[in-house]
N, C-alpha and C. Protein backbone atom coordinates (compact mmCIF):
# COMPACT_ATOMS: atom_id res chain seq x y z
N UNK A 1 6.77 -6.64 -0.45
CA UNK A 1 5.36 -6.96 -0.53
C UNK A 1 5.20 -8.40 -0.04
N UNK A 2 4.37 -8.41 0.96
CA UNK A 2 4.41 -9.79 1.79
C UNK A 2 3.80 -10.90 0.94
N UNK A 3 4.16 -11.80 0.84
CA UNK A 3 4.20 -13.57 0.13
C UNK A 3 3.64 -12.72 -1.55
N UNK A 4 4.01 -11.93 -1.84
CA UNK A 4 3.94 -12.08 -3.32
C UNK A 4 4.77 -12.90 -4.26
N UNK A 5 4.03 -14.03 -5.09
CA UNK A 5 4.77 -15.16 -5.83
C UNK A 5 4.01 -14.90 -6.84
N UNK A 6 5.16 -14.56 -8.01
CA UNK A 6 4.69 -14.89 -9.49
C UNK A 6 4.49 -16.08 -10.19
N UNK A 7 3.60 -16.45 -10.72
CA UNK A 7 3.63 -17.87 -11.09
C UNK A 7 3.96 -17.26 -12.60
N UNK A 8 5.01 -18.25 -12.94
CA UNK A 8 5.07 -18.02 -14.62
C UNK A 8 4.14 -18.80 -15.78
N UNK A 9 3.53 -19.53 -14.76
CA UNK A 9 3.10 -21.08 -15.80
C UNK A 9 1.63 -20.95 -15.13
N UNK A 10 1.18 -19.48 -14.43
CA UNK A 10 0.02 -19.43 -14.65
C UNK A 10 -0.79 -18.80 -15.91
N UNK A 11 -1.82 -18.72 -16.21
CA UNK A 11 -2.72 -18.15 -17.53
C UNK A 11 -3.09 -16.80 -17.36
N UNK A 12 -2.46 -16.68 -16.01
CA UNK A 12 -3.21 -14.97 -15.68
C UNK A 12 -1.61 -13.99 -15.93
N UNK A 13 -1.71 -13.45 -16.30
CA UNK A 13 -0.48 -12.28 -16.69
C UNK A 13 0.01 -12.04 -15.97
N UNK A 14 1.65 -12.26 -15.58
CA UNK A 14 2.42 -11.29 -14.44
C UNK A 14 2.27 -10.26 -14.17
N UNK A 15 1.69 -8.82 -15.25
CA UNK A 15 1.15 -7.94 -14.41
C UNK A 15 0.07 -7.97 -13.49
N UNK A 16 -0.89 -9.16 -13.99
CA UNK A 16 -2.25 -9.17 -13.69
C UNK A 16 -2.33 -9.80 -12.17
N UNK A 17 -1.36 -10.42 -12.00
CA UNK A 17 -1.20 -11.13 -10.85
C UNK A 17 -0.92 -10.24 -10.09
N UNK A 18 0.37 -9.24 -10.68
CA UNK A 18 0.49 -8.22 -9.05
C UNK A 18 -0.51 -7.24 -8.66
N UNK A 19 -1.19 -6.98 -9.40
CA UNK A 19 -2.35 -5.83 -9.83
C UNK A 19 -3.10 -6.49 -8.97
N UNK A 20 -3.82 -8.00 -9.05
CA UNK A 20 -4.74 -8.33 -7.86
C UNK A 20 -3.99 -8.34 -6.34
N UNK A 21 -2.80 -8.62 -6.36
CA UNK A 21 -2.24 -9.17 -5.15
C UNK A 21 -2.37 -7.82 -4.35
N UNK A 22 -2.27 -6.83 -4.80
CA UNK A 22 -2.21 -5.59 -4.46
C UNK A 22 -3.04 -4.88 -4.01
N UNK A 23 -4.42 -5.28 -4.61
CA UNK A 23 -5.85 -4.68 -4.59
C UNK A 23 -6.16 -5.82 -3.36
N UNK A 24 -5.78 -7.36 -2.97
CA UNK A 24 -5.87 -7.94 -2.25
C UNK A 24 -5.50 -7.50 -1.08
N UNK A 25 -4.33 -6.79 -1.08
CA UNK A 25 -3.57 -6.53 0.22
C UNK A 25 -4.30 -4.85 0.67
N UNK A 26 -5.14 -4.35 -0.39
CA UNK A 26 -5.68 -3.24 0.29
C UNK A 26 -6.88 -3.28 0.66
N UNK A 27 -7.35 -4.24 -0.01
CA UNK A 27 -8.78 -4.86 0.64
C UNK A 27 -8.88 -4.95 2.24
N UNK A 28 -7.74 -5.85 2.24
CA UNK A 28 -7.49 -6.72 3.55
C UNK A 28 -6.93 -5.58 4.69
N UNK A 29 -6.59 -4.67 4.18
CA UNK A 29 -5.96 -3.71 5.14
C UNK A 29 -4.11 -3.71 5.40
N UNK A 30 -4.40 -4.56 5.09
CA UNK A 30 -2.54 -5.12 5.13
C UNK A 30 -1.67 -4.30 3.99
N UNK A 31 -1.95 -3.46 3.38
CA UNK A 31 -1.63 -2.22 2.94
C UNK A 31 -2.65 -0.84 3.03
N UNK A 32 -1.78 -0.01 3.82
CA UNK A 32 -2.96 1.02 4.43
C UNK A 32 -2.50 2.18 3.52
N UNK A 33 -3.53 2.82 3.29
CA UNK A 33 -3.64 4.37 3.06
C UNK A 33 -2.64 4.87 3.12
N UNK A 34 -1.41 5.88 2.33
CA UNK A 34 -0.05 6.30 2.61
C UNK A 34 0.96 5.58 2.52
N UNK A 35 0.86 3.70 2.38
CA UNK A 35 1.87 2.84 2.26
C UNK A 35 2.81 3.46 1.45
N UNK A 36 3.99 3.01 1.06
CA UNK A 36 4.78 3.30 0.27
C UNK A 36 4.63 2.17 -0.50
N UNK A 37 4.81 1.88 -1.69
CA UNK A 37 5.31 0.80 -2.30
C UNK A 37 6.76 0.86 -2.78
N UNK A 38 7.27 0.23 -2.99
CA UNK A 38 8.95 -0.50 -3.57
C UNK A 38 8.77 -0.03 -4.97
N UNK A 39 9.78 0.59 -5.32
CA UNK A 39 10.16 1.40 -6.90
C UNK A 39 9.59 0.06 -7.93
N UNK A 40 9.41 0.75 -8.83
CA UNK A 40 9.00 -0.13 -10.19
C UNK A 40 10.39 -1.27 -9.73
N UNK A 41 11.76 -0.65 -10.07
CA UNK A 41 13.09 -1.11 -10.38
C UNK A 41 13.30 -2.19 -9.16
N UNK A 42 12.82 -2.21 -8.23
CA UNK A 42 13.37 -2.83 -7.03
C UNK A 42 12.35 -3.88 -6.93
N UNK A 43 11.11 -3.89 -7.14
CA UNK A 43 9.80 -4.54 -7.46
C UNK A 43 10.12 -5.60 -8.50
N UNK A 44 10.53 -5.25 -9.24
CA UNK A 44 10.79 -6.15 -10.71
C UNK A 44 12.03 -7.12 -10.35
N UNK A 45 12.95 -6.24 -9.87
CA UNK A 45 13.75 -7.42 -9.71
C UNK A 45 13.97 -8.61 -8.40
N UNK A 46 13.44 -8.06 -7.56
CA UNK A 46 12.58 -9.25 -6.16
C UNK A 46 11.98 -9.76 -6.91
N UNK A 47 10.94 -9.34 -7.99
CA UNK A 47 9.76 -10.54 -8.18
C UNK A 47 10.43 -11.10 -9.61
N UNK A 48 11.70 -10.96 -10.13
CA UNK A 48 12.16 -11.61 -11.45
C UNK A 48 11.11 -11.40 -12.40
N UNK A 49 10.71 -9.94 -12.40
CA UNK A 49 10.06 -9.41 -14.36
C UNK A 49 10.81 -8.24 -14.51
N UNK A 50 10.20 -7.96 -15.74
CA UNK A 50 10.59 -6.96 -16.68
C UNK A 50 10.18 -5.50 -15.56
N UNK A 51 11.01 -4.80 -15.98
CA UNK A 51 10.26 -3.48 -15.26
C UNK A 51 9.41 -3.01 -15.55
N UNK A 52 8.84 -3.27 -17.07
CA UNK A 52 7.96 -2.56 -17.62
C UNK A 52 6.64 -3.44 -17.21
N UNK A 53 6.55 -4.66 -16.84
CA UNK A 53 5.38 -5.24 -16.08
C UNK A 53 5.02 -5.29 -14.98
N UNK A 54 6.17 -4.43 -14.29
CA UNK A 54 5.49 -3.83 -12.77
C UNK A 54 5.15 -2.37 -13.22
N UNK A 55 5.27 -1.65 -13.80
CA UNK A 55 4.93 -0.80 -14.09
C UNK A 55 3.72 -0.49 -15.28
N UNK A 56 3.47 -1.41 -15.39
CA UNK A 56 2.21 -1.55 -16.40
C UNK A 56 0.98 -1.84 -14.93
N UNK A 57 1.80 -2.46 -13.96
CA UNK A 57 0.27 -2.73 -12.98
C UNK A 57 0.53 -2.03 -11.98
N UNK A 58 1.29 -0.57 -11.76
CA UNK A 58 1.15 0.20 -11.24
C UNK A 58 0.38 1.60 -12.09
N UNK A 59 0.30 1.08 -13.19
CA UNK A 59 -0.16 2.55 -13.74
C UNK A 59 -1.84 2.08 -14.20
N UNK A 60 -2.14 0.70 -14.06
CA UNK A 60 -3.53 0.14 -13.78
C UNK A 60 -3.95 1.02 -12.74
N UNK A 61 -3.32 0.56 -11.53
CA UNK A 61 -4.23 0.89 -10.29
C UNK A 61 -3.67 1.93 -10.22
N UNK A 62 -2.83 2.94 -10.87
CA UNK A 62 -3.20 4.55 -10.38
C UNK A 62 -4.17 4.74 -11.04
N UNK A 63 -4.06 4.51 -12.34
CA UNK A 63 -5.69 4.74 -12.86
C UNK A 63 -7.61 4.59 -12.13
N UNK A 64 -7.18 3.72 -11.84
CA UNK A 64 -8.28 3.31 -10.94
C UNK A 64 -8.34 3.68 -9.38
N UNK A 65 -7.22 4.07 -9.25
CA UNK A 65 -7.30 5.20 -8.14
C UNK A 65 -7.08 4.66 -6.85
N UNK A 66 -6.44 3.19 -6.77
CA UNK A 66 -6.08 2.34 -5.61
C UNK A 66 -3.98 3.05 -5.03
N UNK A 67 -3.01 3.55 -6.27
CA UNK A 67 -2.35 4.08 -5.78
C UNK A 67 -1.86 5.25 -6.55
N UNK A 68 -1.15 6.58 -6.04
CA UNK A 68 -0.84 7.27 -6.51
C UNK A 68 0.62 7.61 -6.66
N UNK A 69 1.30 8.53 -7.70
CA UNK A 69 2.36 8.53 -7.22
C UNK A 69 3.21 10.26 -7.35
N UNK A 70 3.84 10.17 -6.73
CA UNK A 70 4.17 11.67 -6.48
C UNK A 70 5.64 11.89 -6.69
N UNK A 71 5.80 11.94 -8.25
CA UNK A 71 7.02 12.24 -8.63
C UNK A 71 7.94 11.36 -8.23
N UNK A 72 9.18 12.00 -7.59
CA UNK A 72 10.43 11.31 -7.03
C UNK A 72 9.94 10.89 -5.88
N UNK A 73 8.83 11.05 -5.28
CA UNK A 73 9.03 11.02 -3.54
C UNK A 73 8.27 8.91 -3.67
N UNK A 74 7.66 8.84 -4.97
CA UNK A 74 7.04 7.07 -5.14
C UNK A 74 5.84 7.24 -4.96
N UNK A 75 5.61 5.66 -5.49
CA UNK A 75 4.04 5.30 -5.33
C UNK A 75 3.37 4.98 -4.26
N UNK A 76 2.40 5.33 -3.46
CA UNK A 76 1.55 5.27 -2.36
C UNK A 76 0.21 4.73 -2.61
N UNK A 77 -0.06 4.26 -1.57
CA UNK A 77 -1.74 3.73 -1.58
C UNK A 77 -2.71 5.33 -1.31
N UNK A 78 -3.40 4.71 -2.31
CA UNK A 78 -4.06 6.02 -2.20
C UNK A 78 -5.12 5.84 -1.07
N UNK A 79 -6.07 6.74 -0.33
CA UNK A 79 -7.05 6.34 0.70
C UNK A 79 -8.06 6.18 -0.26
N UNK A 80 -9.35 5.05 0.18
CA UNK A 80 -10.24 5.00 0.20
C UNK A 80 -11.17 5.21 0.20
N UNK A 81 -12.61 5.21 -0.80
CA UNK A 81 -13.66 5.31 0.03
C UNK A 81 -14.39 6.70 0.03
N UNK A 82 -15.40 6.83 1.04
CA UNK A 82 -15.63 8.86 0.48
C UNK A 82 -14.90 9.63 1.48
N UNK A 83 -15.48 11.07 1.25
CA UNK A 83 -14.43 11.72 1.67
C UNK A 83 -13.79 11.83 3.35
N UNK A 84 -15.01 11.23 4.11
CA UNK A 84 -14.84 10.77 5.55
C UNK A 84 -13.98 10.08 5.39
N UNK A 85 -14.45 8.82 5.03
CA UNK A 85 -12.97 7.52 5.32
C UNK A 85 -11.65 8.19 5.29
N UNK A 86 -11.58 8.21 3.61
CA UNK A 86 -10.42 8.88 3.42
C UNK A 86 -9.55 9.87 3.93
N UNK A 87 -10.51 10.71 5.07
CA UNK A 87 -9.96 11.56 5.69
C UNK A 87 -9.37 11.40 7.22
N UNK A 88 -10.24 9.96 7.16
CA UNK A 88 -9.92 8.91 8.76
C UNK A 88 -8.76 8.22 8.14
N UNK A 89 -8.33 7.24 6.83
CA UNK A 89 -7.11 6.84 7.17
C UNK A 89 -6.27 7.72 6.95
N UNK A 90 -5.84 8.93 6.35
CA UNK A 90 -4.84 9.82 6.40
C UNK A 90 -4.82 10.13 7.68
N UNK A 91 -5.47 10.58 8.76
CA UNK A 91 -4.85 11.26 9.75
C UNK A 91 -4.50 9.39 10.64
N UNK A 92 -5.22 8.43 10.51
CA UNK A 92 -4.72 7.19 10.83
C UNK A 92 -3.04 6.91 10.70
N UNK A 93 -2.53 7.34 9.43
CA UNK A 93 -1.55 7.24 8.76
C UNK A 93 -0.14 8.14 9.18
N UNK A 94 -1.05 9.46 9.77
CA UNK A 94 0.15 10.57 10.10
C UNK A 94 0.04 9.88 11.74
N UNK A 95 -1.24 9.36 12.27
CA UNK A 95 -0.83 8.95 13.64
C UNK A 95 0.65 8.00 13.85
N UNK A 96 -0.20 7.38 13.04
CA UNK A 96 0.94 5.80 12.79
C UNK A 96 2.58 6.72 12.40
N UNK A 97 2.56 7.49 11.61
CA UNK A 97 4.35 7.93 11.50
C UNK A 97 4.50 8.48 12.73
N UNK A 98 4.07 9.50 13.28
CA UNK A 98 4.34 10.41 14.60
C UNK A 98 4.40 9.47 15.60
N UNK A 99 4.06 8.36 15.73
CA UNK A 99 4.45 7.09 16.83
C UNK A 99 5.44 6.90 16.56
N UNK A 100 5.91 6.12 16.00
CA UNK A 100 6.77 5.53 14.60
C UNK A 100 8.61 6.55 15.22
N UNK A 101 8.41 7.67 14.85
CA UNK A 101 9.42 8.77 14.95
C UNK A 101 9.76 8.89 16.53
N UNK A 102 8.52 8.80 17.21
CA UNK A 102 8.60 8.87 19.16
C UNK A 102 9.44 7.95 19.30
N UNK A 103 9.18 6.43 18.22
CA UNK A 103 9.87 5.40 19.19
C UNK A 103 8.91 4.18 20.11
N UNK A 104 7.57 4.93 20.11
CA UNK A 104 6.80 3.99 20.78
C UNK A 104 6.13 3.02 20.31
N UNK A 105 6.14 2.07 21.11
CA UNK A 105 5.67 0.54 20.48
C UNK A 105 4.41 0.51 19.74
N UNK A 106 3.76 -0.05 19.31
CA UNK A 106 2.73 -0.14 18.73
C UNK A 106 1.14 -0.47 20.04
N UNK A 107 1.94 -1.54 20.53
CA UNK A 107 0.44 -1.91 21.57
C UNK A 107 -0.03 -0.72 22.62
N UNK A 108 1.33 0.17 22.84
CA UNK A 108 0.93 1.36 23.49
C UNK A 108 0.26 2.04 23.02
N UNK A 109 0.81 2.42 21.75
CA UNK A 109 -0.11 3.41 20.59
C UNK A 109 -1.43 3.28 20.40
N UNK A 110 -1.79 1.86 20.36
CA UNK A 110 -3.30 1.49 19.75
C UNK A 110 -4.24 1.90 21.42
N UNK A 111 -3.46 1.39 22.60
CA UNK A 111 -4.03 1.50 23.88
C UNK A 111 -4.30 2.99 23.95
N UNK A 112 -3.41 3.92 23.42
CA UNK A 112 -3.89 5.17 23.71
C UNK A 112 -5.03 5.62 22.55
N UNK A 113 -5.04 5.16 21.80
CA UNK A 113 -5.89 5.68 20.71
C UNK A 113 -7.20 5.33 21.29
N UNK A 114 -7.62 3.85 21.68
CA UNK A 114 -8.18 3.32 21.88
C UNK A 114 -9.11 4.17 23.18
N UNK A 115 -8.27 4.25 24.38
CA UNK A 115 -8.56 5.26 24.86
C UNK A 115 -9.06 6.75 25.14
N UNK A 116 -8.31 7.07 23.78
CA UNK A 116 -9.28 8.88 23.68
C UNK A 116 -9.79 8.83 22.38
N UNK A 117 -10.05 7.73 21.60
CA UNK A 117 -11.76 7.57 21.63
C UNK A 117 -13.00 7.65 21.84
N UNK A 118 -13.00 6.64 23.22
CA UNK A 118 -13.66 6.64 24.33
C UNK A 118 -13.67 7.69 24.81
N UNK A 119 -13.07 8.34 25.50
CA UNK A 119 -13.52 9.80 26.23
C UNK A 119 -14.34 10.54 25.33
């Protein structure tokens, strides 16, 4: 999770901190629809807490419906928004893997998207 820093000697709660940082990064787009996130276990110990306080602010925002999680397979960003959006970043999301698997770069990808659009 990019520049996430726990402050210990802040007043706001280590869960509470990742819980915004999170809702920050989906705001911003910089976590999209389908992300994966990093196991409770692997989360906790990059960011030096308890497991049970990454997992207290993952089960916030499944609640609230920012991520979901699907058994063994992990927690994901859930899509957005009504049922259009949501149905634009999922197939956004399967675009982005099916590139991804080809091998092809990204600036190509967006050029073609970009392209049959337009048409």
């Amino acid at each position: 999770m990019d520049g996430l820093l726990i402050d210990p000697e802040s007043a706001v709660a280590p869960f509470e901190q990742l819980r915004q940082h999170i809702l920050e990064q989906v705001s911003s787009g910089s976590l999209a629809a389908g992300a994966k996130l990093p196991t409770v276990r692997r989360l906790a110990d990059d960011l030096g807490l308890a497991a049970n306080t990454v997992a207290k602010a993952y089960r916030e925002l499944e609640t609230a419906g920012i991520i979901e999680t699907r058994g063994r397979a992990g927690s994901f960003i859930s899509a957005q928004g009504d049922v259009v959006e949501q149905s634009g970043q999922r197939a956004a999301r399967d675009y982005a893997d099916s590139i991804r698997k080809l091998g092809i770069d990204a600036d190509t990808a967006l050029a073609w998207a970009q392209a049959a659009l337009r048409s």
